[in-house]
Protein backbone atom coordinates (compact mmCIF):
# COMPACT_ATOMS: atom_id res chain seq x y z
CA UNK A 1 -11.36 14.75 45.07
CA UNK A 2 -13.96 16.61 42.75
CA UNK A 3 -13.13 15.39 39.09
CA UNK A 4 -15.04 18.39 37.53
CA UNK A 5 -12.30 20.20 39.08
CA UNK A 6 -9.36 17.91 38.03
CA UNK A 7 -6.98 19.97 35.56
CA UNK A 8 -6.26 18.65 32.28
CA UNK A 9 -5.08 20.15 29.29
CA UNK A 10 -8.06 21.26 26.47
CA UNK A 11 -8.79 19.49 23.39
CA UNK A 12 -7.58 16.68 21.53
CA UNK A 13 -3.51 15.74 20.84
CA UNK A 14 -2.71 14.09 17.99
CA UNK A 15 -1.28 10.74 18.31
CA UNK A 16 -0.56 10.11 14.29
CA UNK A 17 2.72 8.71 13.43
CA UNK A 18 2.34 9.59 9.39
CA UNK A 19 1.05 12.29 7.30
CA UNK A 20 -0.76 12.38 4.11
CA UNK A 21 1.77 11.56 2.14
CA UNK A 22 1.17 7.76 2.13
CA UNK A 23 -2.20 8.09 0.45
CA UNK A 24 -3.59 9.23 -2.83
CA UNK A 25 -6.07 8.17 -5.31
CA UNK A 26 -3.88 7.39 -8.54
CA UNK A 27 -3.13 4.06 -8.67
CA UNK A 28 -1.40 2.27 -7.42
CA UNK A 29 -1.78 3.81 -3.89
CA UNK A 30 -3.76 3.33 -0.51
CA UNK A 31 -6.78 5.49 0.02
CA UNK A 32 -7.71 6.16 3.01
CA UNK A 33 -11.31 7.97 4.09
CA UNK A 34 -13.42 8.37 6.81
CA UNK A 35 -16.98 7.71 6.14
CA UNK A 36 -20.15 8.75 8.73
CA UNK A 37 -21.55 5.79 11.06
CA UNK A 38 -24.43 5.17 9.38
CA UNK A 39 -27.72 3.89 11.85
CA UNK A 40 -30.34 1.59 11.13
CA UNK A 41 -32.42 4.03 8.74
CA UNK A 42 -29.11 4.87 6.85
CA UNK A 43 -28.93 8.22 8.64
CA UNK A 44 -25.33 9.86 9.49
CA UNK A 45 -24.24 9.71 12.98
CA UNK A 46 -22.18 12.95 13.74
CA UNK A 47 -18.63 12.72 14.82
CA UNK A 48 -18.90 9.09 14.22
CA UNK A 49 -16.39 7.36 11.56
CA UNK A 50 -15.87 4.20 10.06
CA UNK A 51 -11.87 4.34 8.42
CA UNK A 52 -12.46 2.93 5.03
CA UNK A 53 -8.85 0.94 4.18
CA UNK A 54 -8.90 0.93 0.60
CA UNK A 55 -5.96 -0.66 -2.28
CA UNK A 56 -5.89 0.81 -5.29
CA UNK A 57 -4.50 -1.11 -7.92
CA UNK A 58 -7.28 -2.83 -10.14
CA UNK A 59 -5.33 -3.03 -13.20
CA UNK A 60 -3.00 -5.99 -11.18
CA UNK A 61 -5.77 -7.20 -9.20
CA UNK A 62 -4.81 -5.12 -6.44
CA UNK A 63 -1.57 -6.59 -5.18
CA UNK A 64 0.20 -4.07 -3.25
CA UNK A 65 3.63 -2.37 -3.93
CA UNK A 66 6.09 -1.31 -1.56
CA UNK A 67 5.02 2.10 -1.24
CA UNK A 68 0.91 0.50 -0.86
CA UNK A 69 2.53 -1.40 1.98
CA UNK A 70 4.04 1.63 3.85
CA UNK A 71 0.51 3.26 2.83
CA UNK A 72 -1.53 0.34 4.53
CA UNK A 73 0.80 0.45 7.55
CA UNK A 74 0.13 4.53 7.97
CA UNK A 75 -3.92 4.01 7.61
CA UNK A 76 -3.72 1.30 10.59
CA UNK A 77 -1.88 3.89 12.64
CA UNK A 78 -4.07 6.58 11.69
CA UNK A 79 -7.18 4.87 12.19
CA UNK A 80 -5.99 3.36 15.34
CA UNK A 81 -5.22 6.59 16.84
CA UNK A 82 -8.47 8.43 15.99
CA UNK A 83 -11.00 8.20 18.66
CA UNK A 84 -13.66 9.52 16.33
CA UNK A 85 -13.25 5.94 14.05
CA UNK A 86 -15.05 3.25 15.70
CA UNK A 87 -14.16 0.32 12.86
CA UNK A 88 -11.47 -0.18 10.63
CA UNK A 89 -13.00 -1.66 6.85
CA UNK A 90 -9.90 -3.07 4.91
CA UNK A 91 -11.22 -3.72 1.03
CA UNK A 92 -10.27 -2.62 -2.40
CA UNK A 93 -11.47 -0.70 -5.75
CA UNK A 94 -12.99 -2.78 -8.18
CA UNK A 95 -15.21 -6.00 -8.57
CA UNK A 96 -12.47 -8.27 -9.21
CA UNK A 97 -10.08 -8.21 -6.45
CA UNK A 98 -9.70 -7.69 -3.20
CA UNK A 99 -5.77 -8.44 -3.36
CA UNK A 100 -3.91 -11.35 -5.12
CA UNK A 101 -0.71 -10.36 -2.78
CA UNK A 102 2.47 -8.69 -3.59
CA UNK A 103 3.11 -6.93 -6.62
CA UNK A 104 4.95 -9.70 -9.22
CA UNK A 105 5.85 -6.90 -12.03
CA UNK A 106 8.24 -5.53 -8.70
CA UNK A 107 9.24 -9.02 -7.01
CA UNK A 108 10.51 -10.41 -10.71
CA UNK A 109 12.18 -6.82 -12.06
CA UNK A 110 13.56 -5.47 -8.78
CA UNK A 111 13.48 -7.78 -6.06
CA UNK A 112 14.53 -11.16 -7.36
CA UNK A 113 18.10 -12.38 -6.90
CA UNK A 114 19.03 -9.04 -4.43
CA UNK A 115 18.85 -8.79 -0.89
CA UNK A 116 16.71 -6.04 -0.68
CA UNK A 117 13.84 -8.19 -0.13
CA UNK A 118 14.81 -8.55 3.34
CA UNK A 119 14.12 -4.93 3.97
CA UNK A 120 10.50 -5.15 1.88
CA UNK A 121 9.41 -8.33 3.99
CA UNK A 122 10.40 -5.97 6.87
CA UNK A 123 7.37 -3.55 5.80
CA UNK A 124 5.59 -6.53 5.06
CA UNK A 125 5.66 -7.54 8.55
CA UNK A 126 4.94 -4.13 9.61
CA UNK A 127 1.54 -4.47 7.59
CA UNK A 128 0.84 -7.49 9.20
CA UNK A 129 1.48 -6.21 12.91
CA UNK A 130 -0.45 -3.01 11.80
CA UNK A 131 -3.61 -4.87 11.12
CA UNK A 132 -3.09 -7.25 14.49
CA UNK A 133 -2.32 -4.09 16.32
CA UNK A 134 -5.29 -1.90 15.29
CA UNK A 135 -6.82 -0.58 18.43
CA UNK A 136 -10.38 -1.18 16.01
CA UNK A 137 -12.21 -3.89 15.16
CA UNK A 138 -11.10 -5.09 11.28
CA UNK A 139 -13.17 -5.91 8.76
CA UNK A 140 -12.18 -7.49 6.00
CA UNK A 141 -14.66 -6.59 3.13
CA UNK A 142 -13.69 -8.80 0.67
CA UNK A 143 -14.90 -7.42 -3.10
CA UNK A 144 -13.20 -9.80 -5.12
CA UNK A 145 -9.75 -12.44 -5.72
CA UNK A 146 -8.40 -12.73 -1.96
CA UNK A 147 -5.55 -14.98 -3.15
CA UNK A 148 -1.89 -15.69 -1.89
CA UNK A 149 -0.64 -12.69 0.26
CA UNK A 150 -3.93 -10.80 0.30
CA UNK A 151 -5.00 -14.07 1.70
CA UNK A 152 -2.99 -13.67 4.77
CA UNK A 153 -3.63 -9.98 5.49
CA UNK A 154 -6.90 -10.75 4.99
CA UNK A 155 -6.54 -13.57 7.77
CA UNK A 156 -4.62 -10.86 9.67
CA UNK A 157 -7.99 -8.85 9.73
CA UNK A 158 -10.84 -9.90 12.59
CA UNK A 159 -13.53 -10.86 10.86
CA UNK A 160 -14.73 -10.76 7.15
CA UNK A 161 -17.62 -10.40 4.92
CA UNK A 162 -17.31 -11.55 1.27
CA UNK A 163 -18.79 -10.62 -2.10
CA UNK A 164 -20.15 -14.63 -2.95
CA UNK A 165 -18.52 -14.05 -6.43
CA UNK A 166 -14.75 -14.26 -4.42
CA UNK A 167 -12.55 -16.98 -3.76
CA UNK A 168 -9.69 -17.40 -1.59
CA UNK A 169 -6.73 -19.10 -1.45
CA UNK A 170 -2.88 -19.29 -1.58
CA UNK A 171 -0.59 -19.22 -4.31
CA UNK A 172 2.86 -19.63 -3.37
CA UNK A 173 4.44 -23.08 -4.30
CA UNK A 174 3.12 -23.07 -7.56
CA UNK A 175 4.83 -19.10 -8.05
CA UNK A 176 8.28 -19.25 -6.44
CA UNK A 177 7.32 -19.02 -2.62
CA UNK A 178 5.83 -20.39 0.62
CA UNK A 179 2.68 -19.06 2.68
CA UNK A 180 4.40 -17.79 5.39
CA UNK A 181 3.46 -13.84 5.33
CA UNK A 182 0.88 -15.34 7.99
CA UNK A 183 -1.07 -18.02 5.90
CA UNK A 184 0.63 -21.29 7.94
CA UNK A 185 0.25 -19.37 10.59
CA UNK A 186 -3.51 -18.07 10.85
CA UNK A 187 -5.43 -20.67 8.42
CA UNK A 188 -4.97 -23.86 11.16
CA UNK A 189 -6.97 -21.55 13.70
CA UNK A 190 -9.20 -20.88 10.75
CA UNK A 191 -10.11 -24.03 9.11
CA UNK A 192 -8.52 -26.48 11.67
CA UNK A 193 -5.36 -28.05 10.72
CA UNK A 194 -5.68 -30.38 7.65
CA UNK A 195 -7.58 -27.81 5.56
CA UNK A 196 -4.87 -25.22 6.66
CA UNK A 197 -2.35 -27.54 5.70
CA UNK A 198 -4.58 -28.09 2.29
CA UNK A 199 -5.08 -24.23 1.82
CA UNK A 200 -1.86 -23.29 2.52
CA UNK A 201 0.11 -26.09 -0.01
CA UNK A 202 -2.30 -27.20 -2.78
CA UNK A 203 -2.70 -23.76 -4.25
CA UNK A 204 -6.65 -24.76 -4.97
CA UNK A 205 -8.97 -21.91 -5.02
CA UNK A 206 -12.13 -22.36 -2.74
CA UNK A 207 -15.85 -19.88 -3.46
CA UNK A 208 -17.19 -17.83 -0.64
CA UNK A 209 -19.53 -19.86 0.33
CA UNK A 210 -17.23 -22.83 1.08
CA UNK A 211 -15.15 -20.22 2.71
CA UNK A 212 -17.92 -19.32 4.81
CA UNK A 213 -19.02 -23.29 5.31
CA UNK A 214 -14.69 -23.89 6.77
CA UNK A 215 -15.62 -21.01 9.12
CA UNK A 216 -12.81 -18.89 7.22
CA UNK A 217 -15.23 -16.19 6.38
CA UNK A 218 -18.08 -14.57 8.55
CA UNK A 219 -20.56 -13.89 5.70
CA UNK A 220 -20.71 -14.62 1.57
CA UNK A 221 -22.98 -12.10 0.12
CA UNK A 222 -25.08 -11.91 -3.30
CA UNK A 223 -23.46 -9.25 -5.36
CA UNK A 224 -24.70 -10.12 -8.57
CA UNK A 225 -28.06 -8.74 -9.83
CA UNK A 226 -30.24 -10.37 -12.71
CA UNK A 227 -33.67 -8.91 -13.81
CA UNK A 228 -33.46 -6.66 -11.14
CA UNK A 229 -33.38 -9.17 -8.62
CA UNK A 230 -30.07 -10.41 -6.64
CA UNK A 231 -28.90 -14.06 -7.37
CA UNK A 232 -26.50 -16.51 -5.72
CA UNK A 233 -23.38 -16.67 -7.76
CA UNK A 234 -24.12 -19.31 -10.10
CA UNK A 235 -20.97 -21.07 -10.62
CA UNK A 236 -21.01 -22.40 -6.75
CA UNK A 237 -23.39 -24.80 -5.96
CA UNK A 238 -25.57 -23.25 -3.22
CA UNK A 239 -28.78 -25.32 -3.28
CA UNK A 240 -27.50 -28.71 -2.10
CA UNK A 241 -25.52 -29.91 0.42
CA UNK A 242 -24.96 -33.15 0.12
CA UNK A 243 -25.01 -35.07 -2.87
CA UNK A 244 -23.75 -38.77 -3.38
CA UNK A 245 -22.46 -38.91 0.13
CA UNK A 246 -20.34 -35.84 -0.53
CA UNK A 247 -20.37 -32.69 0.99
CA UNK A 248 -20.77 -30.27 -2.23
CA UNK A 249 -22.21 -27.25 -0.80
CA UNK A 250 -19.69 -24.55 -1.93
CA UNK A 251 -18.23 -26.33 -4.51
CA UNK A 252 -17.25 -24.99 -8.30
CA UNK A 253 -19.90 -26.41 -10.59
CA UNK A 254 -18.60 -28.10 -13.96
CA UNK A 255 -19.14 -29.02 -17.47
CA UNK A 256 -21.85 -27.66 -19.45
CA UNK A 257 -23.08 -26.26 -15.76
CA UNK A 258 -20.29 -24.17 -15.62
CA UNK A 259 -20.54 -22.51 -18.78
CA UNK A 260 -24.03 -21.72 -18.22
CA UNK A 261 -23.47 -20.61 -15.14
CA UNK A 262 -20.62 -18.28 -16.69
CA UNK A 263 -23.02 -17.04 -19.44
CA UNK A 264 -25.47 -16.34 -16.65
CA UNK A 265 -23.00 -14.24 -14.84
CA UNK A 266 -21.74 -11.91 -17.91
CA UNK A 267 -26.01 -11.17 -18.73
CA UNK A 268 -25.67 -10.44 -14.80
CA UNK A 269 -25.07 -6.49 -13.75
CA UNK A 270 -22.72 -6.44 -9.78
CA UNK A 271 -23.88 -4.75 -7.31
CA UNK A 272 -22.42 -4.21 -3.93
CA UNK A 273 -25.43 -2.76 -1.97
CA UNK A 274 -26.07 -5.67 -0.01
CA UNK A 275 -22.49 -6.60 1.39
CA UNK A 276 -22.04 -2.43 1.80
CA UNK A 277 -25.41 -3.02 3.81
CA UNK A 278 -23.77 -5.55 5.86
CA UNK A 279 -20.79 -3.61 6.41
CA UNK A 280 -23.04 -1.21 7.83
CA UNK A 281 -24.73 -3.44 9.92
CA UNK A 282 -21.62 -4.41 11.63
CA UNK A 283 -20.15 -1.33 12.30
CA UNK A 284 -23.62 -0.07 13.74
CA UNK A 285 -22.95 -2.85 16.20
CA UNK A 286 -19.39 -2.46 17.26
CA UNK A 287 -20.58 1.45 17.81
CA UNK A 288 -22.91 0.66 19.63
CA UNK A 289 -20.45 -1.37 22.52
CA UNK A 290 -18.25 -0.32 25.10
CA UNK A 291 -15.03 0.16 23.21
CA UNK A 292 -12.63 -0.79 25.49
CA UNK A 293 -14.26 -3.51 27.03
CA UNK A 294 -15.22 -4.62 22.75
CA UNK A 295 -10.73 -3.94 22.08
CA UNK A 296 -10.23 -5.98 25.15
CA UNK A 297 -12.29 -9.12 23.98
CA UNK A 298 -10.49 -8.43 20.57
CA UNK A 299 -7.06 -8.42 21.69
CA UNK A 300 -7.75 -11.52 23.80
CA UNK A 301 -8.75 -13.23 20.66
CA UNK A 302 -5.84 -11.67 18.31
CA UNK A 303 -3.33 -12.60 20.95
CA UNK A 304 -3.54 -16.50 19.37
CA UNK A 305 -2.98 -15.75 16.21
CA UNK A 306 0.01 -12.86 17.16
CA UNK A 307 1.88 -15.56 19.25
CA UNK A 308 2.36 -17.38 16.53
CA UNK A 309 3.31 -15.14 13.54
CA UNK A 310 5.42 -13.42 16.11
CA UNK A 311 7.67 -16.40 16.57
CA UNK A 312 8.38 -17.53 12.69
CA UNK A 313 8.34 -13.86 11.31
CA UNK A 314 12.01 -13.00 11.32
CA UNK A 315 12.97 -16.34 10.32
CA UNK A 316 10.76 -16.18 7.70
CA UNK A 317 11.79 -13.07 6.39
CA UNK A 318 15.33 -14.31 6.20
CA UNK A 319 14.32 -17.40 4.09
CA UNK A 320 12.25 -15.27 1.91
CA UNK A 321 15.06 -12.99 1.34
CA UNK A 322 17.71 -15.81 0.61
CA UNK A 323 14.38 -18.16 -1.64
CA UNK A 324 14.55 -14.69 -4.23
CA UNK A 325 17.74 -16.09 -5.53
CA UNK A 326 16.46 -19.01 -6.69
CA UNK A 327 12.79 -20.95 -6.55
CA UNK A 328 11.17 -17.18 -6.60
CA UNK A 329 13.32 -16.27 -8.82
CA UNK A 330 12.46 -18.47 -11.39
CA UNK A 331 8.22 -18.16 -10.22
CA UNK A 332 8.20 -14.99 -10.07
CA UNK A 333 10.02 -14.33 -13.59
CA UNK A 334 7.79 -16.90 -15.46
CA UNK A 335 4.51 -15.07 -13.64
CA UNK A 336 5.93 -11.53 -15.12
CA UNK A 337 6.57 -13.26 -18.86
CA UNK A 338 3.56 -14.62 -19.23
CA UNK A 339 2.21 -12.61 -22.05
CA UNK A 340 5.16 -13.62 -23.96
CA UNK A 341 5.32 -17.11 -23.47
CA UNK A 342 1.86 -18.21 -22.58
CA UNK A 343 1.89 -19.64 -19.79
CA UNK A 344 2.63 -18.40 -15.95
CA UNK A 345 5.19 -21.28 -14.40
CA UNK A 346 7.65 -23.04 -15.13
CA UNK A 347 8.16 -26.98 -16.10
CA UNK A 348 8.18 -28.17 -13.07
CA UNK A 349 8.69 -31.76 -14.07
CA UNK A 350 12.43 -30.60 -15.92
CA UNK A 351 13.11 -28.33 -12.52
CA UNK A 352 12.71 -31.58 -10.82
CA UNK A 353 15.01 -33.42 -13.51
CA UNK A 354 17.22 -30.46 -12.67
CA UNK A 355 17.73 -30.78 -8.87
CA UNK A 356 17.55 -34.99 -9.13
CA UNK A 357 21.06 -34.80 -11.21
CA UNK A 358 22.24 -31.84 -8.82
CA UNK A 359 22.40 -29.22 -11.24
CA UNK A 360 24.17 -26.18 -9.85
CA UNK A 361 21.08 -22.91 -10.10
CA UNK A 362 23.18 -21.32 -13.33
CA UNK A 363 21.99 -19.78 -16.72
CA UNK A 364 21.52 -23.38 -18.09
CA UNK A 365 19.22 -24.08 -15.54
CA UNK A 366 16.99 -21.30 -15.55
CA UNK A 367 16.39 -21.29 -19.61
CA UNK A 368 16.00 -25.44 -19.30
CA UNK A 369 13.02 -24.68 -17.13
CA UNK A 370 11.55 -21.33 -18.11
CA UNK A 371 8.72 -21.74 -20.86
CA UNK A 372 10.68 -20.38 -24.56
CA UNK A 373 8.98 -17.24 -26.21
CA UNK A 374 6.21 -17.11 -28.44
CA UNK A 375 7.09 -16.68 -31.71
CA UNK A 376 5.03 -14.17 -33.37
């Protein structure tokens, strides 16, 4: 058998499942581009892409609404089934967030206390899958705020490298809801289980570089420029590592530290060239592997995280659905009324008054723990 004389069809078919449609540039949307391979001297490789993943929604921190989530799940497709991308980068617009999870303006005014939740967490899951399905590697470049459910699709993504001015964590007991859009599922593998267990329940924000030191995070990078010269972020302490016995590498610094350190970081310009430069670096080397053999030794590693999201996923979804009419309910709703009453939960110690006496979830309930209006 001569394979130059083989027949096959000419030219390339087109394996996308969605059209342009799902993207835009007006927030809030997904963007989606395709940027050159860059090599070692910065120089375009031709026909070479990187798919560049991008939420846009700065004004609220980048959580994503339901038509960002069907927008996420079309770029995975798309950049799956385009031979010409070699890596997947999953970030956001801005220097604040990378994503602080779903969008809470939408959860508390249209979601809460329906059942149409169950069909959102259905695209939810679909974003998830999307990510673990990619036939590219994922990087996570994380710009800013990875908090609550951008935790987990950031956890969904294969590797990730971090401004150091980000922290991560999850949010969901303290706002109405539980961790389960992969957090309880992905950080045990992460940060082995009692730090998963601590991630996932004490709704504690952690820096980059302690990130980095729980093996959570590939890579923290400088982002902040002083004097023309990069700089640590100043409000993690990145010069010691142990001090009185105690791990503190990574830690928050405090008192008068802290406000120095936040002084420092306002006279401080950001600058992303170095973790773009790393970025780089990474996709250079995923190019430059055989990409089968490279989506084989992916999947292989994927495949323990997918087994178990894939069995709790439709369970969860159903006690997500059925938690919006009442703990999210009220989390969500206090989040979204903030401004007005100045402060973003609820009282926590009268909910628990509540539920010890067995109060039925009525009207009474809700305005005994809700936090009154500001009177102006």
């Amino acid at each position: 058998m001569d394979l130059n004389k083989w027949p096959r069809e000419t030219g390339v078919k087109d394996h996308n499942l969605f059209g342009d449609e799902f993207f835009g540039t007006e927030p809030p949307c997904v963007m989606y581009e395709k940027r050159p391979v860059l090599d070692p001297e910065g120089k375009p490789v031709e026909g070479l892409y990187s798919a560049w993943i991008i939420f846009n929604n700065p004004a609220q921190y980048n959580s994503y609404t339901t038509e960002m989530v069907k927008g996420a799940i079309a770029a995975f497709n798309r950049a799956s089934m385009d031979n010409s991308v070699t890596t997947v980068v999953f970030t956001a617009v801005g220097d604040r967030a990378f994503c602080t999870g779903g969008n809470t303006k939408e959860y508390a005014e249209y979601y809460s206390m329906t059942f149409e939740y169950s069909l959102y967490m259905d695209l939810f899951n679909g974003m998830v899958d999307a990510i673990l399905n990619c036939k590219k590697p994922v990087i996570c470049r994380v710009n800013g705020m990875r908090v609550a459910g951008g935790q987990e699709i950031g956890t969904a993504c294969d590797l990730t490298i971090a401004s150091d001015l980000a922290v991560f964590g999850q949010a969901g007991p303290r706002h109405g809801s539980a961790p389960v859009g992969g957090a309880t599922d992905f950080l045990p593998w992460f940060m082995g289980m009692e730090r998963g267990m601590w991630s996932s329940i004490s709704c504690e924000m952690i820096s980059a570089y302690k990130a980095m030191l729980w093996g959570l995070i590939i890579k923290a990078v400088p982002v902040l420029k002083l004097d023309g010269k990069f700089i640590c972020n100043p409000q993690v302490v990145t010069d010691k590592f142990v001090e009185n016995g105690q791990i503190v590498y990574g830690d928050f610094v405090t008192g008068e530290a802290a406000r120095e350190a936040k002084e420092k970081v306002k006279a401080a310009t950001v600058d992303f060239s170095l973790l773009d430069a790393e970025v780089n670096n990474f996709i250079w080397k995923f190019t430059n592997l055989f990409p089968h053999c490279l989506q084989m030794s992916i999947d292989s590693v994927r495949a323990k995280k997918k087994f178990f999201w894939d069995q709790g996923k439709v369970v969860y979804r159903h006690w997500l659905t059925a938690n919006m009419m009442s703990e999210a309910y009220l989390g969500f709703n206090a989040f979204n009324t903030k401004k007005l009453t100045g402060k973003d939960v609820i009282d926590f110690i009268e909910y628990r008054r509540q539920l010890a006496q067995a109060k039925p979830f009525t009207q009474e309930l809700v305005d005994a723990v809700m936090a009154p209006r500001i009177e102006k």
